[in-house]
C-alpha atoms as a PDB file:
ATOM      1  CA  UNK A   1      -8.502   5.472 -21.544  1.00  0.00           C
ATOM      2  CA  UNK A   2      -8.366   7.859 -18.238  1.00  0.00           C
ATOM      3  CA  UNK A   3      -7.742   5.491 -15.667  1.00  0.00           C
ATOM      4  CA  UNK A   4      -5.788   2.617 -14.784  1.00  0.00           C
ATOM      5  CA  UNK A   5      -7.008   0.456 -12.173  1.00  0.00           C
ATOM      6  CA  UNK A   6      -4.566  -1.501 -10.651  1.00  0.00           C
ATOM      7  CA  UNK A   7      -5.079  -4.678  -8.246  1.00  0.00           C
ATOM      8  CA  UNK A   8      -2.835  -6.657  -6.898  1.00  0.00           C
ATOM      9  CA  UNK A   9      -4.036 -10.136  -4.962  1.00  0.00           C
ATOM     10  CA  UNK A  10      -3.525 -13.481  -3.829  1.00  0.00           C
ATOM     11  CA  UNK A  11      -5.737 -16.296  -2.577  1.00  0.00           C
ATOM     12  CA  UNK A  12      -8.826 -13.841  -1.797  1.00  0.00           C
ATOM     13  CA  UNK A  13     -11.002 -14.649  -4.453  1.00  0.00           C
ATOM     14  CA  UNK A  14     -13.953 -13.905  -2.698  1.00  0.00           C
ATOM     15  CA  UNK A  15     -12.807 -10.487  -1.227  1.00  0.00           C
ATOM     16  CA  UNK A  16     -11.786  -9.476  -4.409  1.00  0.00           C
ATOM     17  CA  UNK A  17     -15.112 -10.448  -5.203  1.00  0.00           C
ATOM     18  CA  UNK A  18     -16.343  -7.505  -4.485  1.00  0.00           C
ATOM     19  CA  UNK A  19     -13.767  -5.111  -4.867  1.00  0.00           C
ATOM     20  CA  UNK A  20     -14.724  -5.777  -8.219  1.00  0.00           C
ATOM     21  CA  UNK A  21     -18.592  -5.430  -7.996  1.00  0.00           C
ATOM     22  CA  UNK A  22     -17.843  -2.026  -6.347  1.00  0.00           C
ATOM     23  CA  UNK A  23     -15.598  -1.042  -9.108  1.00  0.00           C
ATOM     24  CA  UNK A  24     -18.134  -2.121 -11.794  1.00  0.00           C
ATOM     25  CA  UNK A  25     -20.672   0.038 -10.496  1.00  0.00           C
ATOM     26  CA  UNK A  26     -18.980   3.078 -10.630  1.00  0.00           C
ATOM     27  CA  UNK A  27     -20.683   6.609 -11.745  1.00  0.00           C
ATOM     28  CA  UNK A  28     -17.558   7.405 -14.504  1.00  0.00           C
ATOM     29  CA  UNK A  29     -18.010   5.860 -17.463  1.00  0.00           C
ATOM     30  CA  UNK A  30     -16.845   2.177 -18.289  1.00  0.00           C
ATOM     31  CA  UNK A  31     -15.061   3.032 -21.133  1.00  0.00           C
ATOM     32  CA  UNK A  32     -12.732   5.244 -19.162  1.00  0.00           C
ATOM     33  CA  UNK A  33     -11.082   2.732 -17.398  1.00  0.00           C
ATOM     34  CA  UNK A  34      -9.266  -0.321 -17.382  1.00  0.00           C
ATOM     35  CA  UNK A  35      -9.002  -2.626 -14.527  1.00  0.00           C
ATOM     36  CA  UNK A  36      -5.708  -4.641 -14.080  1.00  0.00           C
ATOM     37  CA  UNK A  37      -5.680  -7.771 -11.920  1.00  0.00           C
ATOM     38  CA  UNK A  38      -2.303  -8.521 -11.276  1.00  0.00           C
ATOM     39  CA  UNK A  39      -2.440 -12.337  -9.641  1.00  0.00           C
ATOM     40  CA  UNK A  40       0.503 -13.168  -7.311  1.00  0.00           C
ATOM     41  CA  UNK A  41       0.493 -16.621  -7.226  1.00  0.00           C
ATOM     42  CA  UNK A  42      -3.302 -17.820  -6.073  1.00  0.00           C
ATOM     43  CA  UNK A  43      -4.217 -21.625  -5.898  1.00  0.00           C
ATOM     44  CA  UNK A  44      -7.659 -20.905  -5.177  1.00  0.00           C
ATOM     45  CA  UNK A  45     -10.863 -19.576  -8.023  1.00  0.00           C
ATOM     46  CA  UNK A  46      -9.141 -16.143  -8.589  1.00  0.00           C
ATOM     47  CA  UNK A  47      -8.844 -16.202 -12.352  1.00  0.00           C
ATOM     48  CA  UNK A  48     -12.208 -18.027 -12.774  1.00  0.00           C
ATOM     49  CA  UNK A  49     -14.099 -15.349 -10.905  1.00  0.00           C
ATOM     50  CA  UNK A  50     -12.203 -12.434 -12.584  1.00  0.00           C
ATOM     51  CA  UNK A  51     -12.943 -14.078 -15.845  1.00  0.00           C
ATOM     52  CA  UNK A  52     -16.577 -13.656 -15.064  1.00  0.00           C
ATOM     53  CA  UNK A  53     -16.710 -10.049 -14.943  1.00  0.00           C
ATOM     54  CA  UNK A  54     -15.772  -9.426 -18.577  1.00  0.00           C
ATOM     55  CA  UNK A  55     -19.510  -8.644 -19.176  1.00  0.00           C
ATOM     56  CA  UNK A  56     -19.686  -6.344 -16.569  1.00  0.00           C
ATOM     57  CA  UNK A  57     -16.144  -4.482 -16.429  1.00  0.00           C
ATOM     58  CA  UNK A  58     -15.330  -2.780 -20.401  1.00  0.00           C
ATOM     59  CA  UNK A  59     -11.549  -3.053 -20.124  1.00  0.00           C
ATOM     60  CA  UNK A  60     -10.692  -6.062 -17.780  1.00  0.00           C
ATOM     61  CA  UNK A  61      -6.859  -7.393 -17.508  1.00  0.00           C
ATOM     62  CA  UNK A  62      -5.740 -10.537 -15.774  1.00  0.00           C
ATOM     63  CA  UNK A  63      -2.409 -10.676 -15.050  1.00  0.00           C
ATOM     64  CA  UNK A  64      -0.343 -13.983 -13.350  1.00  0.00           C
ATOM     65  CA  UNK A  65       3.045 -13.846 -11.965  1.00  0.00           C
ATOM     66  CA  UNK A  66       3.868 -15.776  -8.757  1.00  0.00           C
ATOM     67  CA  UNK A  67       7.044 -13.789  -8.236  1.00  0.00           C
ATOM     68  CA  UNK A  68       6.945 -13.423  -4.039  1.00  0.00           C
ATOM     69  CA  UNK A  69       5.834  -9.722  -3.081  1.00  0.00           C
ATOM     70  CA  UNK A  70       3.325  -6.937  -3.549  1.00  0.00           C
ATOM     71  CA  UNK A  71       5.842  -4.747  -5.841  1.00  0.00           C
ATOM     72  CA  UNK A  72       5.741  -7.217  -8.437  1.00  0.00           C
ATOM     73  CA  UNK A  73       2.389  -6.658  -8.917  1.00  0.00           C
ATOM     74  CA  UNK A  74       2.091  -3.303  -8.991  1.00  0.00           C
ATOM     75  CA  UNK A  75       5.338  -3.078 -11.279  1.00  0.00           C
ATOM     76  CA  UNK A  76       3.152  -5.161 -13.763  1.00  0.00           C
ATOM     77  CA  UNK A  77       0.165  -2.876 -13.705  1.00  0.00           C
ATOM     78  CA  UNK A  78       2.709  -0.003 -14.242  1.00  0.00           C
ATOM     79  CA  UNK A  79       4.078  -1.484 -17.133  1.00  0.00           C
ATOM     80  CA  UNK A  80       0.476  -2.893 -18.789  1.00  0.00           C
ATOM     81  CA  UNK A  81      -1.279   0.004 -18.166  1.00  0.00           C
ATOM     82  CA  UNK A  82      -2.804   2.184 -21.279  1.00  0.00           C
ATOM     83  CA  UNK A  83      -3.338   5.470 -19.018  1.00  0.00           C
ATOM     84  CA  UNK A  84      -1.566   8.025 -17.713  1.00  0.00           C
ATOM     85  CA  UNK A  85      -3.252   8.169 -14.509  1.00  0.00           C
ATOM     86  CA  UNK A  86      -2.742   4.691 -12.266  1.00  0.00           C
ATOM     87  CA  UNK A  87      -5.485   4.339  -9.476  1.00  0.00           C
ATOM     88  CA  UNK A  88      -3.837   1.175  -7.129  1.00  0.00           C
ATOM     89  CA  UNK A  89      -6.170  -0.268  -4.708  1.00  0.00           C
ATOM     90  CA  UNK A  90      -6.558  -3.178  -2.686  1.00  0.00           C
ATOM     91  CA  UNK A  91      -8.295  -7.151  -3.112  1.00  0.00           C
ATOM     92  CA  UNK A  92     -10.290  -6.231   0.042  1.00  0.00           C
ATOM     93  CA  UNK A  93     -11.575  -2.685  -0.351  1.00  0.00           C
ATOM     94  CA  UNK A  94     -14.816  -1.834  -1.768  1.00  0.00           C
ATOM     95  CA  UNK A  95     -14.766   1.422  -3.401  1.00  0.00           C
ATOM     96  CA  UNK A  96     -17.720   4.176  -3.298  1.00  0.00           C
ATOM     97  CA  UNK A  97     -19.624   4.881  -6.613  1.00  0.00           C
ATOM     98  CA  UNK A  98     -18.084   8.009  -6.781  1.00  0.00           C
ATOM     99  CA  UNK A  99     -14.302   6.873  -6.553  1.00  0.00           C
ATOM    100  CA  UNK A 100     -13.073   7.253  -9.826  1.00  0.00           C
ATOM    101  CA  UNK A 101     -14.947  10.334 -10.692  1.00  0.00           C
ATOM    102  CA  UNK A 102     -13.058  11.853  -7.678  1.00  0.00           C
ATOM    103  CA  UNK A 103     -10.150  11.049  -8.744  1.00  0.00           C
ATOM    104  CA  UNK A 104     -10.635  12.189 -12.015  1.00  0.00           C
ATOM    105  CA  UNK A 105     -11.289  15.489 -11.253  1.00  0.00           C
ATOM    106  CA  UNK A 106      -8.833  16.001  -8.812  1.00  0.00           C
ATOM    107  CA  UNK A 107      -6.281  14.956 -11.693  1.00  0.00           C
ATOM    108  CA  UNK A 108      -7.691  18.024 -13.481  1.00  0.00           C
ATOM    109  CA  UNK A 109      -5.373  20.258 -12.412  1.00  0.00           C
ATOM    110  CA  UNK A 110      -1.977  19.675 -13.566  1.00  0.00           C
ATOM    111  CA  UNK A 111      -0.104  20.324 -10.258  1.00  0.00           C
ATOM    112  CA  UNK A 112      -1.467  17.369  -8.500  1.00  0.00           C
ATOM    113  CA  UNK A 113       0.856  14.062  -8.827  1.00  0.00           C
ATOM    114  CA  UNK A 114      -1.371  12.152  -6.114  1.00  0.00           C
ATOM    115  CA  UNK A 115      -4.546  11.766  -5.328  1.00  0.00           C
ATOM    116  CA  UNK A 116      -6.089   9.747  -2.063  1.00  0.00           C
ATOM    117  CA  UNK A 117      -9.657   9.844  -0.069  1.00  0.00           C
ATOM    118  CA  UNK A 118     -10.902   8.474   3.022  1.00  0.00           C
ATOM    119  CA  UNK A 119     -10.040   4.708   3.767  1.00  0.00           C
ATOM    120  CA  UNK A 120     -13.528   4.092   6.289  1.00  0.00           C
ATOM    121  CA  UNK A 121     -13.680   1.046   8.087  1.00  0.00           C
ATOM    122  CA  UNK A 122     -15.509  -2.380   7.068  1.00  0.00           C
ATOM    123  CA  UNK A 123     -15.175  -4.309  10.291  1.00  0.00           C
ATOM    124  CA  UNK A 124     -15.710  -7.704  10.099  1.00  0.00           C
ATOM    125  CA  UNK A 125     -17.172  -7.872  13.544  1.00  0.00           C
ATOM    126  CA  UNK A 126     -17.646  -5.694  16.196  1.00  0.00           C
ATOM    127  CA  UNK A 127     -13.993  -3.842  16.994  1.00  0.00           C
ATOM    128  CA  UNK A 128     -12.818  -4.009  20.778  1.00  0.00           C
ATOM    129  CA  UNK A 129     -12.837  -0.969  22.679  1.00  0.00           C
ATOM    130  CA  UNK A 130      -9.310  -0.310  21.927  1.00  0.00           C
ATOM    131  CA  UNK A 131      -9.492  -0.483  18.801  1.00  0.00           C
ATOM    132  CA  UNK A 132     -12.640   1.922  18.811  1.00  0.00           C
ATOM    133  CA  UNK A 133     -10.237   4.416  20.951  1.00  0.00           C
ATOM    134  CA  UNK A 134      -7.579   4.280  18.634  1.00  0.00           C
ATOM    135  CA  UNK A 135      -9.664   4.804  15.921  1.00  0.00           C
ATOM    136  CA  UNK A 136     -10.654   8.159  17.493  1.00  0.00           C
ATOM    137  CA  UNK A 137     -14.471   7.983  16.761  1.00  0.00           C
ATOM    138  CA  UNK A 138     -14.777  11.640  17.529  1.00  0.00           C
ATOM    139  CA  UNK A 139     -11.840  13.335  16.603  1.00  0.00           C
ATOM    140  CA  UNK A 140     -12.375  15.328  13.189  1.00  0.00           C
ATOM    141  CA  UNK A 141      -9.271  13.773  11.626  1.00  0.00           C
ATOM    142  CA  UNK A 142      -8.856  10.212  12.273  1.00  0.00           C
ATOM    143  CA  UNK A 143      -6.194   8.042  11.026  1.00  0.00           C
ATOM    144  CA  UNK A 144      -5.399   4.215  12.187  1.00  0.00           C
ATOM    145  CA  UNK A 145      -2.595   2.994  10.262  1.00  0.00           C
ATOM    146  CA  UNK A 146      -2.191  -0.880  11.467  1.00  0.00           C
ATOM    147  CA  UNK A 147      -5.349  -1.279   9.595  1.00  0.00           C
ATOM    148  CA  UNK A 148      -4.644   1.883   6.735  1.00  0.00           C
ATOM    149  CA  UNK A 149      -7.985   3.266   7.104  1.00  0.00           C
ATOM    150  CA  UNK A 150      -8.438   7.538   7.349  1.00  0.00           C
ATOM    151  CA  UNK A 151     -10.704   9.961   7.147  1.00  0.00           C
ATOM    152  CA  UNK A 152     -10.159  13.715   6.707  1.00  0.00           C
ATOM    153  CA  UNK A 153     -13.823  14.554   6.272  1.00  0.00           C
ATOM    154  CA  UNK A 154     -15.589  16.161   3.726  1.00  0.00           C
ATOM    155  CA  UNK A 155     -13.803  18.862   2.161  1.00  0.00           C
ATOM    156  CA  UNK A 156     -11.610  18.675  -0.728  1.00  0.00           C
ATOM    157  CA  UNK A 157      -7.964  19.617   0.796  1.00  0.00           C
ATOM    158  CA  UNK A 158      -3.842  19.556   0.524  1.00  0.00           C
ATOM    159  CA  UNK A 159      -2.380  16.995   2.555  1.00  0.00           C
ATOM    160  CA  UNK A 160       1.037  15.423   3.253  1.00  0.00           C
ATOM    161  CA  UNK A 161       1.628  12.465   0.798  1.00  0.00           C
ATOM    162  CA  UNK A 162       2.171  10.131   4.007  1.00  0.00           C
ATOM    163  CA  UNK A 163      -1.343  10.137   4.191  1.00  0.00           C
ATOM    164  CA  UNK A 164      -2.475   7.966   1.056  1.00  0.00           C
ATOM    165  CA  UNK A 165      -2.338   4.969   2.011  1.00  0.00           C
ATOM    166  CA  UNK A 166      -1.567   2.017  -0.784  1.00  0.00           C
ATOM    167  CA  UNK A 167      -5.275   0.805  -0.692  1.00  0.00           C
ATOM    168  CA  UNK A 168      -6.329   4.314  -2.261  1.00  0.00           C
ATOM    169  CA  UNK A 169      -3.267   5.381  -4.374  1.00  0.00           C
ATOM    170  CA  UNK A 170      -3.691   7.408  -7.310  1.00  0.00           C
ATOM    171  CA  UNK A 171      -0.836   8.842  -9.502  1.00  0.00           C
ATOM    172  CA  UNK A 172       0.372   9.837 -12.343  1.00  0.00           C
ATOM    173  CA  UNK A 173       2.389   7.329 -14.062  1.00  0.00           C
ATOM    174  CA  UNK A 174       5.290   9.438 -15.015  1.00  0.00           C
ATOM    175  CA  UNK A 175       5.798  10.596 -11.670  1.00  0.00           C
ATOM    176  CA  UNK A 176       5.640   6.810 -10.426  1.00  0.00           C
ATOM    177  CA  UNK A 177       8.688   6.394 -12.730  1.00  0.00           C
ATOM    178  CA  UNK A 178      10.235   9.112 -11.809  1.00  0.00           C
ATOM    179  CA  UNK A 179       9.973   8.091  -8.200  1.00  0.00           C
ATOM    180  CA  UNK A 180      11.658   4.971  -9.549  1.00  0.00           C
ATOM    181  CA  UNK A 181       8.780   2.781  -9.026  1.00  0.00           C
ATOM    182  CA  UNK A 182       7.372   0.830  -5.116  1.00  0.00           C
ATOM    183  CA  UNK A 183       9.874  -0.292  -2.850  1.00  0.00           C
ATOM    184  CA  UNK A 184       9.442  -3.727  -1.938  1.00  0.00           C
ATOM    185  CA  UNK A 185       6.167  -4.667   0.233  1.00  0.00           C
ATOM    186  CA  UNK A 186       3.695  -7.595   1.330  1.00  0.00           C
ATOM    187  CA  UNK A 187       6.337  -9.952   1.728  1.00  0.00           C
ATOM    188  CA  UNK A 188       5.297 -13.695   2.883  1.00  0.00           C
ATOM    189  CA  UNK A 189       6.792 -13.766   6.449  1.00  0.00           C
ATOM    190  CA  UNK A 190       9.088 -16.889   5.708  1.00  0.00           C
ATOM    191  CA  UNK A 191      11.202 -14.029   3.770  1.00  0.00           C
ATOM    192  CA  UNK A 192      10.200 -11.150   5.740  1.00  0.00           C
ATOM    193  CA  UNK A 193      13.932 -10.158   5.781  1.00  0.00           C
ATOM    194  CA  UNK A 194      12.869  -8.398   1.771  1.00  0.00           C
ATOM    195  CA  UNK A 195      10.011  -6.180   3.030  1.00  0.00           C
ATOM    196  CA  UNK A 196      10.880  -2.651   2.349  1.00  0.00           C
ATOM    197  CA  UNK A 197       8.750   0.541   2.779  1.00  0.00           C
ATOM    198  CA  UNK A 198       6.467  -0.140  -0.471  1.00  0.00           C
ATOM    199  CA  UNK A 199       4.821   3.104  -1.174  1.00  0.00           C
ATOM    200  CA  UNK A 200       6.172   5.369   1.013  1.00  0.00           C
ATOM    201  CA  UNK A 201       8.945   5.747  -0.786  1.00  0.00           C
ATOM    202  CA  UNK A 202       6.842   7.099  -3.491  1.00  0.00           C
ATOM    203  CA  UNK A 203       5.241   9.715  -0.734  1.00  0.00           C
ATOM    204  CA  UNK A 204       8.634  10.671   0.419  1.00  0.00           C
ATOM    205  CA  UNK A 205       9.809  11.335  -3.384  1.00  0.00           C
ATOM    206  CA  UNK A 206       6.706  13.200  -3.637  1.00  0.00           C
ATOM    207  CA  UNK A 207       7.448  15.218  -0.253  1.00  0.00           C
ATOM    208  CA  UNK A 208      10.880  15.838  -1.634  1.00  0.00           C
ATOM    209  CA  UNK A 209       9.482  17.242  -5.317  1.00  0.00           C
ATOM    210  CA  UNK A 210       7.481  19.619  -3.553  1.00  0.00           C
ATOM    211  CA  UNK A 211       4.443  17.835  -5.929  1.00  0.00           C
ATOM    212  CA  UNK A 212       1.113  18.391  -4.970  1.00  0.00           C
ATOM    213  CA  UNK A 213      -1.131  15.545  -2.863  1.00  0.00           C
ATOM    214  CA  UNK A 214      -4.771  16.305  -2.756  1.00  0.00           C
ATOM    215  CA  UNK A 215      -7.594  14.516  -0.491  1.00  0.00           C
ATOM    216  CA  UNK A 216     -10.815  14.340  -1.978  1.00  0.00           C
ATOM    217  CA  UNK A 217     -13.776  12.579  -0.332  1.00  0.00           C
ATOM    218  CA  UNK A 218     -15.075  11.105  -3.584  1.00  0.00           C
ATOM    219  CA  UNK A 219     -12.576   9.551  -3.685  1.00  0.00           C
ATOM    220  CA  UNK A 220     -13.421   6.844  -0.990  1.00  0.00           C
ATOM    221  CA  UNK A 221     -13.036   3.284   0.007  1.00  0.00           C
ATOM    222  CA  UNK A 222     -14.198   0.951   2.344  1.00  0.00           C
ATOM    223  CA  UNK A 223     -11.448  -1.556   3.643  1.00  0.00           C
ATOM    224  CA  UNK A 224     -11.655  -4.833   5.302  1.00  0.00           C
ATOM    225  CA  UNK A 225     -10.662  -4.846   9.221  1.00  0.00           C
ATOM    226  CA  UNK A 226     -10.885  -8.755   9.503  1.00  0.00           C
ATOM    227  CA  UNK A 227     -11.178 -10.273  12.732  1.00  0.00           C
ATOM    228  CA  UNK A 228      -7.940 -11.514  12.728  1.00  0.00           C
ATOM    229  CA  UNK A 229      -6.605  -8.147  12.440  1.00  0.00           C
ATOM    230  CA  UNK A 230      -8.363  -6.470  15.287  1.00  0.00           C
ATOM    231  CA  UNK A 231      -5.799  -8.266  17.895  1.00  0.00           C
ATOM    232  CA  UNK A 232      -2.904  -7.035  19.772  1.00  0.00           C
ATOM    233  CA  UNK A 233      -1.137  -9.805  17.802  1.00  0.00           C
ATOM    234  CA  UNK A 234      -1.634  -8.109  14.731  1.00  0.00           C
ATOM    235  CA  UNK A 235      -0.996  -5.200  15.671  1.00  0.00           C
ATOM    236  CA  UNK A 236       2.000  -6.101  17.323  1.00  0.00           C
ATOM    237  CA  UNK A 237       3.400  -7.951  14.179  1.00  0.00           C
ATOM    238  CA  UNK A 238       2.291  -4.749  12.169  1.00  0.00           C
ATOM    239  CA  UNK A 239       5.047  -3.031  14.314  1.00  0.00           C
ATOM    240  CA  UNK A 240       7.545  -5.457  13.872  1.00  0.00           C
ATOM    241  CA  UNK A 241       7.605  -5.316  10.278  1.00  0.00           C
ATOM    242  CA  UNK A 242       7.179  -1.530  10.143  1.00  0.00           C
ATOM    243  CA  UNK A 243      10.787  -1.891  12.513  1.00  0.00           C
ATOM    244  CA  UNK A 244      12.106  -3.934   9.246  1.00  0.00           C
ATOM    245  CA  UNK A 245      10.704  -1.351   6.748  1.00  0.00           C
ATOM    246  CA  UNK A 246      12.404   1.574   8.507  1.00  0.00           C
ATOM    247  CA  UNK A 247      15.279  -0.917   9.062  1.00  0.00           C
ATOM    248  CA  UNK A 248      15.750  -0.861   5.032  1.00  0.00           C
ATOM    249  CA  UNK A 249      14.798   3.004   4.743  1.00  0.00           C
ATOM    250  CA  UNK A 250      17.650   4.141   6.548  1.00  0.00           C
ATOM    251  CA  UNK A 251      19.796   1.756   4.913  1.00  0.00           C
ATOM    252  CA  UNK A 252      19.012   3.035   1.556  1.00  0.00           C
ATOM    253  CA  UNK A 253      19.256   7.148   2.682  1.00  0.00           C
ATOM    254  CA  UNK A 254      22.584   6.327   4.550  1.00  0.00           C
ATOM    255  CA  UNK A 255      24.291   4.152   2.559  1.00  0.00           C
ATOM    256  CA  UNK A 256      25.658   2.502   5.003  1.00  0.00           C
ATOM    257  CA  UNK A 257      24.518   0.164   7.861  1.00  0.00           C
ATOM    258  CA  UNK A 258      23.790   1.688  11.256  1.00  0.00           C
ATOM    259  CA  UNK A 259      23.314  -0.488  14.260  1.00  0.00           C
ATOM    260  CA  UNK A 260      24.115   1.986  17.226  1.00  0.00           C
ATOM    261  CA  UNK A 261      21.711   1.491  20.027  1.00  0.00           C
ATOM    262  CA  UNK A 262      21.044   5.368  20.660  1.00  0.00           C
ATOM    263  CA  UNK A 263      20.821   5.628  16.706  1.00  0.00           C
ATOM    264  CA  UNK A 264      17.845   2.513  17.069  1.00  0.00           C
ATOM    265  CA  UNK A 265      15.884   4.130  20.104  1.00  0.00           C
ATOM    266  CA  UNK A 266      15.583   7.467  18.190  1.00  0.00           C
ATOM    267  CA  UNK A 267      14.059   6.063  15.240  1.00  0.00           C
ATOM    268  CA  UNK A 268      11.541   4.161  17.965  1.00  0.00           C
ATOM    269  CA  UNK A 269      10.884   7.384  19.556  1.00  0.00           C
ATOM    270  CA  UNK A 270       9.779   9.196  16.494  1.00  0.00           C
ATOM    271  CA  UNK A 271       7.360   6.729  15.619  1.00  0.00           C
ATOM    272  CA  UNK A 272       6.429   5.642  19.053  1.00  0.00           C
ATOM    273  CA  UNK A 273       6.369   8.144  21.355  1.00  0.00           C
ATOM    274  CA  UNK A 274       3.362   7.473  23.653  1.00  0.00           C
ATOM    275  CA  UNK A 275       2.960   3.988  22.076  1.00  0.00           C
ATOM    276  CA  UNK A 276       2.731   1.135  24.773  1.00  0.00           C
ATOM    277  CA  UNK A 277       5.457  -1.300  25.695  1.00  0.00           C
ATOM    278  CA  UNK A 278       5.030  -4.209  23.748  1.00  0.00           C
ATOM    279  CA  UNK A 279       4.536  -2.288  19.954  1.00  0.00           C
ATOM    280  CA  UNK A 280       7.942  -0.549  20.637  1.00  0.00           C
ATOM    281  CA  UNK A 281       9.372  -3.847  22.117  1.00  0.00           C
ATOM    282  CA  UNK A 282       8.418  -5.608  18.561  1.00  0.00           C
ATOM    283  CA  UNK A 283       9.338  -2.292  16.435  1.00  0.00           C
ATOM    284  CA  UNK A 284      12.505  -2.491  18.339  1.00  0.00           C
ATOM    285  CA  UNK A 285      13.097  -6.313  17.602  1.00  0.00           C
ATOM    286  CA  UNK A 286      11.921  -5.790  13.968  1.00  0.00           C
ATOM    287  CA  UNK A 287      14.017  -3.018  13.014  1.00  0.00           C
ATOM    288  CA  UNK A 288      17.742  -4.531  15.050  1.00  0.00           C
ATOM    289  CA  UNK A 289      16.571  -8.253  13.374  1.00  0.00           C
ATOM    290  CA  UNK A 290      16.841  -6.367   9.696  1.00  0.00           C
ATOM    291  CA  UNK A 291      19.720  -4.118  10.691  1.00  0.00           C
ATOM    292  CA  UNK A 292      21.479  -7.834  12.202  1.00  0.00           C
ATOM    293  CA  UNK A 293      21.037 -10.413   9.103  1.00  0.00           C
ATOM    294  CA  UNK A 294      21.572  -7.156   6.650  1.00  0.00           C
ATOM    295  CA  UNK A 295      25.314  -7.125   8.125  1.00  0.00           C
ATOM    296  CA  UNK A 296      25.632 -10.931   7.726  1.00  0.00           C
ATOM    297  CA  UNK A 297      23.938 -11.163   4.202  1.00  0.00           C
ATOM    298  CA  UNK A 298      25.531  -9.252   1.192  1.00  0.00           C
ATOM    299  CA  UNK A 299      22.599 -10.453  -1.434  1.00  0.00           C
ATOM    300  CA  UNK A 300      20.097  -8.537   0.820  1.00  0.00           C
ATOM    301  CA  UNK A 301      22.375  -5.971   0.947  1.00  0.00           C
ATOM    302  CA  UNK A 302      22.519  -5.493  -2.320  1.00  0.00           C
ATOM    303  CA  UNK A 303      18.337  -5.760  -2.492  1.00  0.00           C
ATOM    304  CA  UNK A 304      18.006  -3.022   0.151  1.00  0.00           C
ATOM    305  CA  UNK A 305      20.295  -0.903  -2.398  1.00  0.00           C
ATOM    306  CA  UNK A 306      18.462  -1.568  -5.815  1.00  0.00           C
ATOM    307  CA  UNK A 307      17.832   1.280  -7.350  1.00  0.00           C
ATOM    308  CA  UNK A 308      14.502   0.525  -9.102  1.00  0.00           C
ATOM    309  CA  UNK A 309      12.347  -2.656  -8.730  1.00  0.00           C
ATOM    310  CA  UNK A 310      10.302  -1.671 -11.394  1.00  0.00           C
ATOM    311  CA  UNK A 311      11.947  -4.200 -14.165  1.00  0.00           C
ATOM    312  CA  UNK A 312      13.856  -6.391 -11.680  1.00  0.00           C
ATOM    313  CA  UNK A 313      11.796  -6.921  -8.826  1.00  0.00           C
ATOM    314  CA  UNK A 314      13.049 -10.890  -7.992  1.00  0.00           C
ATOM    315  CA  UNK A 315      14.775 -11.856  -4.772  1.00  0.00           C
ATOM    316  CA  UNK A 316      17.821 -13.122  -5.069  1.00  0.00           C
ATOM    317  CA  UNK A 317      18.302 -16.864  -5.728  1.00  0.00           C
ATOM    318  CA  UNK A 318      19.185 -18.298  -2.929  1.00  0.00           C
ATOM    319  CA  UNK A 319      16.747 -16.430  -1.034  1.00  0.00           C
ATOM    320  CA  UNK A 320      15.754 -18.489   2.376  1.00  0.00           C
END
């Protein structure tokens, strides 16, 4: 076994659908891969439609927990997996045929600890204009990250681990545990209060290690921009929880809570600088909400300070 594919998903049977069609027509070899589904509590067909792909995916895992959050389900692909090289993608991406072979080769050399590709767009519908400008339909390097898509263009090259985004994350597993595992992510927004900064924790280890992150177009996905998510709504609520992610980030690096209003606006201003008034409004309100019911809450206080979710990844118990 090469490869580990890892999926986490919930209620999207038919998104991950294809996400697995894509990934059982892939140019590398079936038998150099598993695929691990890694259920998070569905209620709708999910295991009955990954059960029918046994015949058409070698290797194929189905994993259930319902614990709340995305970590948990990549934790439990980390620990299942047979290879030494994890490949974590999304229930609504559809990979190229040439993914995993990408990402094989760029695992060749020994250096590299992560591995990423373009993210290209699968809109739903047509985008608004806005969307279309921030997407920056000429520009040679084009990032959107409210809807994690990318693309570097077509040349194999070194880039800042920032720039794989969790849809299109390979890495090698002993550098995942080195990292100490994801941060916690894809929280339901009842208990939004958990979110933490998922993988880029892992980038910023990476950063840190002075490990190498390569880009390789091969190495490509398609991901879903639903309707739903081509709205100022969403992309204001994006910002908001990004507020609560860096909210817990600077926690965890300071050891201490931090609540002063010049300390606030210069973590806005990093991030937002040129941004328009209502994002940094709800970044603003995201990141002083965490910073607020962190002071009055010692349980989440100690969550923001775990060191490793990787084998204890539950809320506390009296999470509300």
């Amino acid at each position: 076994m090469k490869l580990s594919i890892i999926v986490p998903t919930r209620n999207r049977a038919k998104v991950l659908e294809k996400a697995l069609d894509s990934i059982a027509n892939q140019t590398l070899s079936k038998n150099l891969f598993e695929v691990i589904v890694v259920d998070n509590g569905s209620t709708d067909e999910t295991k009955t439609m990954v059960d029918s792909f046994a015949g058409k995916i070698e290797n194929l895992v189905y994993i259930y927990d319902d614990t709340p959050g995305l970590h948990i389900g990549r934790h439990r692909g980390l620990l299942a997996s047979k290879s030494d090289i994890l490949v974590y993608t999304d229930d609504d991406t559809e990979a190229t045929p040439t993914w995993l072979e990408g990402i094989m080769e760029s695992f060749k050399d020994e250096k590299v600890a992560l591995v990423g590709g373009k993210n290209l767009p699968n809109f739903e519908s047509n985008p608004p204009a806005w969307v279309q400008k921030e997407w920056g339909k000429e520009s040679p390097n084009k990032v959107l990250g409210a809807l994690s898509i990318l693309d570097f263009g077509d040349g194999i090259k070194e880039i800042s681990p920032y720039y794989v985004f969790g849809c299109n994350f390979s890495i090698r597993k002993n550098i995942l545990f080195e990292a100490g595992g994801f941060h916690p992510d894809g929280m339901p927004q009842e208990i939004i209060k958990y979110r933490g900064d998922g993988e880029t924790h892992v980038s910023e280890y990476i950063l840190e290690k002075k490990y190498k992150t390569i880009y390789n177009p091969k190495a490509s996905v398609y991901h879903l921009c639903s309707k739903d998510r081509m709205t100022k709504e969403y992309f204001t609520k994006r910002y908001y929880n990004q507020g609560i992610s860096d909210s817990y980030n600077a926690i965890r690096n300071n050891k201490k809570i931090s609540l002063t209003k010049r300390k606030i606006k210069s973590i806005v201003n990093k991030y937002l600088l040129g941004k328009d008034v209502a994002r940094e409004r709800a970044y603003l309100d995201g990141f002083t909400y965490h910073q607020n019911v962190v002071k009055q809450d010692s349980l989440l206080l100690e969550w923001v300070k775990r060191d490793s979710y990787i084998y204890n990844g539950s809320i506390p118990q009296d999470a509300k």
